[in-house]
Protein backbone atom coordinates (compact mmCIF):
# COMPACT_ATOMS: atom_id res chain seq x y z
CA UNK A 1 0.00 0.00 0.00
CA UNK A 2 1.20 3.38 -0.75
CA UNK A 3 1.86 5.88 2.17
CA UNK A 4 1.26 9.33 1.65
CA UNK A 5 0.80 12.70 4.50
CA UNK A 6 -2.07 15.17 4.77
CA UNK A 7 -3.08 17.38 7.02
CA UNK A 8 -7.07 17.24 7.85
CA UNK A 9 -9.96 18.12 9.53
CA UNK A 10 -12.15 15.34 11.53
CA UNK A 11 -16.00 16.26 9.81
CA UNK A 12 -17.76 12.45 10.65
CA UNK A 13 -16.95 9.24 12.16
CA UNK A 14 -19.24 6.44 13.18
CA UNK A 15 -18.48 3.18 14.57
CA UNK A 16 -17.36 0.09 12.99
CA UNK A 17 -16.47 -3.60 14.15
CA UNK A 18 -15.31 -3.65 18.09
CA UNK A 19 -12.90 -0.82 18.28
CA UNK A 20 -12.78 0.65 14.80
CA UNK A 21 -14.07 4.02 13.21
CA UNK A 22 -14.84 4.91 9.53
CA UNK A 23 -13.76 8.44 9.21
CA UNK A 24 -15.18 11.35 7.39
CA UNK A 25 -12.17 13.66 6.49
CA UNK A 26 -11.29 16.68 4.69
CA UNK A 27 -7.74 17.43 3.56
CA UNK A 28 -5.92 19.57 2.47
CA UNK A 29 -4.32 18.15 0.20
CA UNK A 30 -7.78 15.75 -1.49
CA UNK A 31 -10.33 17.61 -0.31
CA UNK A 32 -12.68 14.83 1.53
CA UNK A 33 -12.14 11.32 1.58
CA UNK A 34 -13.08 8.68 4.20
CA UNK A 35 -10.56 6.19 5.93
CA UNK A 36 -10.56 3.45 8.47
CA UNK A 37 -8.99 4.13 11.68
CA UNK A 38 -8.39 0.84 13.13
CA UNK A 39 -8.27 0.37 16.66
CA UNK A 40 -9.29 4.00 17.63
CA UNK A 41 -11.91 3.06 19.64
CA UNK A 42 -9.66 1.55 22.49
CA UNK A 43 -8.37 3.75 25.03
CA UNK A 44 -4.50 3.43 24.59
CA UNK A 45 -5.04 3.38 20.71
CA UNK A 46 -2.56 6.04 19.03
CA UNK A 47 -5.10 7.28 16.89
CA UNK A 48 -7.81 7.91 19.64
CA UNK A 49 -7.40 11.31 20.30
CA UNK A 50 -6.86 12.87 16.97
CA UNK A 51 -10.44 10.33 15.84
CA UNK A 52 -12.68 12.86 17.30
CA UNK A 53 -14.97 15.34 15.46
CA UNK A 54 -13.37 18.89 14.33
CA UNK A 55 -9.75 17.78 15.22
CA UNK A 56 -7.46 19.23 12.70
CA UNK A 57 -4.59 16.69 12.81
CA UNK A 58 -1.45 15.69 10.49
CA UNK A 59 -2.33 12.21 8.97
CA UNK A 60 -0.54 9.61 7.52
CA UNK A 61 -2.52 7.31 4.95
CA UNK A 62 -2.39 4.27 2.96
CA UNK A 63 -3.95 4.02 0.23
CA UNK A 64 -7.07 1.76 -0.49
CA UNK A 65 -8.95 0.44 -2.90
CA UNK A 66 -12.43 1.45 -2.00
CA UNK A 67 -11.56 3.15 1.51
CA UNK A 68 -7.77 4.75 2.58
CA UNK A 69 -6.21 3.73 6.00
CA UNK A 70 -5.54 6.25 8.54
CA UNK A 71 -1.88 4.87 9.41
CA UNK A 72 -0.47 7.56 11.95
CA UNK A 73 -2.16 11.17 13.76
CA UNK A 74 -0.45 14.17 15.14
CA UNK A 75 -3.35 16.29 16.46
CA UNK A 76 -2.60 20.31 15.88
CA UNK A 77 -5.98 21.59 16.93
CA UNK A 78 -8.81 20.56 19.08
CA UNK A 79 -11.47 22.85 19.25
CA UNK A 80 -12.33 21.75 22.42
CA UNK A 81 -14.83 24.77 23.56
CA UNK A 82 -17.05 23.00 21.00
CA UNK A 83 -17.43 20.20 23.28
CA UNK A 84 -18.25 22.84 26.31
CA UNK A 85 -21.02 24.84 24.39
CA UNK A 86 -23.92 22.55 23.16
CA UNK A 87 -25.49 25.42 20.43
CA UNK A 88 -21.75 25.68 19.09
CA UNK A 89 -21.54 22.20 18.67
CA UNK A 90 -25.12 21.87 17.26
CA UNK A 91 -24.41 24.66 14.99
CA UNK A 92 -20.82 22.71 13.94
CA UNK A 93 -22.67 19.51 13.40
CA UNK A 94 -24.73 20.82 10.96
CA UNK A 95 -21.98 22.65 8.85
CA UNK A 96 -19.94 19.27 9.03
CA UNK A 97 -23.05 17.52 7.24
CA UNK A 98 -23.67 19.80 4.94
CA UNK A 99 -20.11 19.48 3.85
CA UNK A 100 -20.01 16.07 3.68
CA UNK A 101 -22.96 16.28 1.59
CA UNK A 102 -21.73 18.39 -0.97
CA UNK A 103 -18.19 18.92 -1.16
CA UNK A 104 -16.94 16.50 -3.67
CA UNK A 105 -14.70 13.79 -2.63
CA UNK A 106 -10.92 13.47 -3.73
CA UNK A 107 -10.98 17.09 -5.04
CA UNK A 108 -7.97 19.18 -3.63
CA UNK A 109 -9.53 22.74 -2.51
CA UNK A 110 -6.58 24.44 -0.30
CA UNK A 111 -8.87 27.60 -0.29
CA UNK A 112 -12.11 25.94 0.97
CA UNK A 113 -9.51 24.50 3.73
CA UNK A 114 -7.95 26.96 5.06
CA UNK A 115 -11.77 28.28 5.19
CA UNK A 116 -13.05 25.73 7.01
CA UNK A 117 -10.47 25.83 9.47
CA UNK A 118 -11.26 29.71 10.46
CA UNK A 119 -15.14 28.87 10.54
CA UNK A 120 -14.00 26.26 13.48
CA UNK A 121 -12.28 28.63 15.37
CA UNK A 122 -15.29 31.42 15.05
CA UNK A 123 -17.84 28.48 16.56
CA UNK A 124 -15.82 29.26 19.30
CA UNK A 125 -15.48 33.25 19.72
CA UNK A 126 -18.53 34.29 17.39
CA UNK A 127 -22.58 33.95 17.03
CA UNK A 128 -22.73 29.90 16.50
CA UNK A 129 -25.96 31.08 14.20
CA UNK A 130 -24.66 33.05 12.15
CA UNK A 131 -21.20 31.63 11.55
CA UNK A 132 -23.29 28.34 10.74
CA UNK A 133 -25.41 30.33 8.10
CA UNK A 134 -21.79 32.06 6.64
CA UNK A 135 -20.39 28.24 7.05
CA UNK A 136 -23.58 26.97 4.47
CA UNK A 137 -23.84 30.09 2.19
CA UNK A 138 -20.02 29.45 1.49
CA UNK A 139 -19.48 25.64 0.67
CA UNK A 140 -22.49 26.03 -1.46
CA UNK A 141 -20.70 28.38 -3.26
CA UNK A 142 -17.20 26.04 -3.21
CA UNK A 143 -19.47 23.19 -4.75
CA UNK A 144 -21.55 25.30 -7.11
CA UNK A 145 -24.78 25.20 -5.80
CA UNK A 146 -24.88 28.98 -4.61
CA UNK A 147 -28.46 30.81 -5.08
CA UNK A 148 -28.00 34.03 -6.72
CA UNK A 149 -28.55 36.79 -5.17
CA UNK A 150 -27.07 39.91 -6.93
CA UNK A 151 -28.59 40.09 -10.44
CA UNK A 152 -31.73 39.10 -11.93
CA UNK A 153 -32.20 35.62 -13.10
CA UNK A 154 -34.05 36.41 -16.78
CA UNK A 155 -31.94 39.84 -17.19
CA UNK A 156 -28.90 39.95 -15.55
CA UNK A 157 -29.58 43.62 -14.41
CA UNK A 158 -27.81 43.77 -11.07
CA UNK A 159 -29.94 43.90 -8.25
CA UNK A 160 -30.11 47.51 -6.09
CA UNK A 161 -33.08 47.67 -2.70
CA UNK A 162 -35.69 45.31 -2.83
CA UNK A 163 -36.47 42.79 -4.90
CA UNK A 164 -38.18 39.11 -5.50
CA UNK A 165 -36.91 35.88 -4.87
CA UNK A 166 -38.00 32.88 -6.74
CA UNK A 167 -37.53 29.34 -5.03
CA UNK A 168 -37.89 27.08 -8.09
CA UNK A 169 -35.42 29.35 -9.98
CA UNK A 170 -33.17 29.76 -7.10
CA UNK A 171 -32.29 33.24 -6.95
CA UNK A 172 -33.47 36.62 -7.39
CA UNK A 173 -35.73 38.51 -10.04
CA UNK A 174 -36.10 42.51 -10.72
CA UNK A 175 -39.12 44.09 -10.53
CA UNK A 176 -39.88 43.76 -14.19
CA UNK A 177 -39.12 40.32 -14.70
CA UNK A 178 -41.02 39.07 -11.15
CA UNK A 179 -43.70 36.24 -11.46
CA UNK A 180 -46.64 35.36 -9.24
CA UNK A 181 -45.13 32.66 -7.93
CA UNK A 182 -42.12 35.09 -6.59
CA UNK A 183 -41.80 36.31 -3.27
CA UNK A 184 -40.57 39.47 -1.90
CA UNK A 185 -37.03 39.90 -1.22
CA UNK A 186 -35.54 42.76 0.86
CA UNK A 187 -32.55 44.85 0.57
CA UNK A 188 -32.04 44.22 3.51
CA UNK A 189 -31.66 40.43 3.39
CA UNK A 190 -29.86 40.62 0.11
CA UNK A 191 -27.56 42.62 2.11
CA UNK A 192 -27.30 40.19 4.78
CA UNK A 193 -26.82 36.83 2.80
CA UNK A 194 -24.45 38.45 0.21
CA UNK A 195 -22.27 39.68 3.11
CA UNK A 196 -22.11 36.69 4.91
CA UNK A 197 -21.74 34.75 1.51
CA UNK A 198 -18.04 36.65 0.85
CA UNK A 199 -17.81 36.93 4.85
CA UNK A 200 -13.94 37.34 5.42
CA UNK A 201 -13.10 34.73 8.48
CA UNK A 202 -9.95 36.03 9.09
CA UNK A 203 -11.31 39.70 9.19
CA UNK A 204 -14.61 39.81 10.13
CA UNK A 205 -16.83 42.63 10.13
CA UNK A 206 -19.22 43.70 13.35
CA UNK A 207 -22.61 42.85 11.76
CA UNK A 208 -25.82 44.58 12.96
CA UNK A 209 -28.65 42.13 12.45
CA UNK A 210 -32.23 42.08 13.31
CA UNK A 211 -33.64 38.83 14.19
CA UNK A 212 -36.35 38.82 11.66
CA UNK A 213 -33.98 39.19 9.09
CA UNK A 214 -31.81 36.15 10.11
CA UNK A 215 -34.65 33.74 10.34
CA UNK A 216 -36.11 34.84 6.47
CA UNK A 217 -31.98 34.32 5.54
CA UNK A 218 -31.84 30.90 7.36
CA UNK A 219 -35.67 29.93 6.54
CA UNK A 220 -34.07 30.41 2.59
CA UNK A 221 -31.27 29.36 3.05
CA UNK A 222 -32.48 25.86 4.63
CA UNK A 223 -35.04 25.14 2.49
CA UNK A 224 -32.47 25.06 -0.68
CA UNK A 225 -30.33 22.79 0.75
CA UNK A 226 -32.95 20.47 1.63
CA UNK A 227 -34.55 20.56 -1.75
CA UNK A 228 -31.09 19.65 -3.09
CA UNK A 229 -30.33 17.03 -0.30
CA UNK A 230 -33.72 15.15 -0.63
CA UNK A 231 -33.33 13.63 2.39
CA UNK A 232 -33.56 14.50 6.20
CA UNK A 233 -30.54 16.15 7.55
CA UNK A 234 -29.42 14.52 10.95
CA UNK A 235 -27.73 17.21 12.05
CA UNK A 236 -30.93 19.35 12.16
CA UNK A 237 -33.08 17.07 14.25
CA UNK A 238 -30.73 17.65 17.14
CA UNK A 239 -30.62 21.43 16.48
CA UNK A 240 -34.74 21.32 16.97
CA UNK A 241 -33.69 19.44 20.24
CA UNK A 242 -31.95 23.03 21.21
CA UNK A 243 -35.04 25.27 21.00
């Protein structure tokens, strides 16, 4: 078997045989790909503590036919205030599914990355809502399944104040080319989904948000990626659980 290095971030694992974990991964270096991690599951195991969720680790691998090996783990990062704040974790959960569910696997993407590293770190320092909502508006965007929300669908005149939005169509239409089936779509949450869309994670601005506003964004923004899912996220069932 060929050994090679990556370094990675811990986005799934679920239990298999006695001690063993299947791993959901993404790297660096080929974007997601899942690995065994023998033996993990046993207390003096090597790989145990770098096997949890959101560890960002060095990895070696070997390669597999159907499913890579993870061989060796030197953790770098934890992100252990996840485990110590239940809504951040929630919040994390559901980010981690909807990357698994969309990112494509084997597919370097340094940028994304390096991206999803910083979104880990704000769970822990930032508003575990909206950093979740920045988390999904952005990998949508890495896979190419981003709504748009700055020019009209039919015209391609760019979009200034308020607007309509049309679901089937996913994104947004100018008063002249609206339909009846279109809703309205504010300025204001144009404003707030296109901002958070090209959020900068390592610069961050201080966003003033009303809570109306962030529900109609999330209420959008969910519904999309169930319609392209089809099937019920996990993840979301124990965010409900939160209230």
């Amino acid at each position: 078997m060929a050994l090679y290095g990556a370094e990675g971030i811990v986005l799934g694992a679920r239990s298999w045989g006695e001690a063993d974990k299947v791993m959901t991964i993404f790297t660096r270096e080929r974007g997601l790909l899942r690995a065994a991690a023998f033996g993990c599951r046993r207390p003096r195991s090597p790989l145990a503590g770098a096997m949890q969720m959101f560890v960002h680790a060095e990895l070696q691998f070997a390669e597999g036919g159907r499913i890579e090996t993870v061989k060796t783990a030197s953790v770098r990062a934890h992100h252990a205030k996840l485990s110590l704040d239940l809504t951040a974790l929630a919040y994390a959960t559901f980010v981690a599914e909807v990357i698994r569910e969309f990112m494509p696997e084997g597919i370097a993407d340094e940028a994304f990355f390096d991206r999803l590293s910083a979104i880990l770190t704000a769970f822990e320092t930032r508003n575990p809502r909206v950093t979740a909502l920045a988390a999904v508006l952005q990998t949508l965007a890495a896979a190419g399944l981003e709504q748009s929300y700055e020019r009209c669908l039919h015209c391609g005149t760019p979009i200034e104040g308020d607007a309509f939005f049309h679901a089937q169509e996913n994104g947004v239409l100018c008063a002249d080319c609206r339909t009846e089936d279109s809703a309205d779509f504010s300025g204001e949450l144009r404003t707030l989904l296109t901002g958070l869309e090209q959020l900068d994670w390592e610069n961050p601005p201080a966003l003033q948000l009303r809570g109306g506003t962030l529900m109609m964004a999330e209420s959008l923004v969910l519904a999309h990626v169930r319609e392209l899912v089809g099937h019920p996220l996990r993840s979301l069932s124990f965010l409900s659980q939160l209230g």
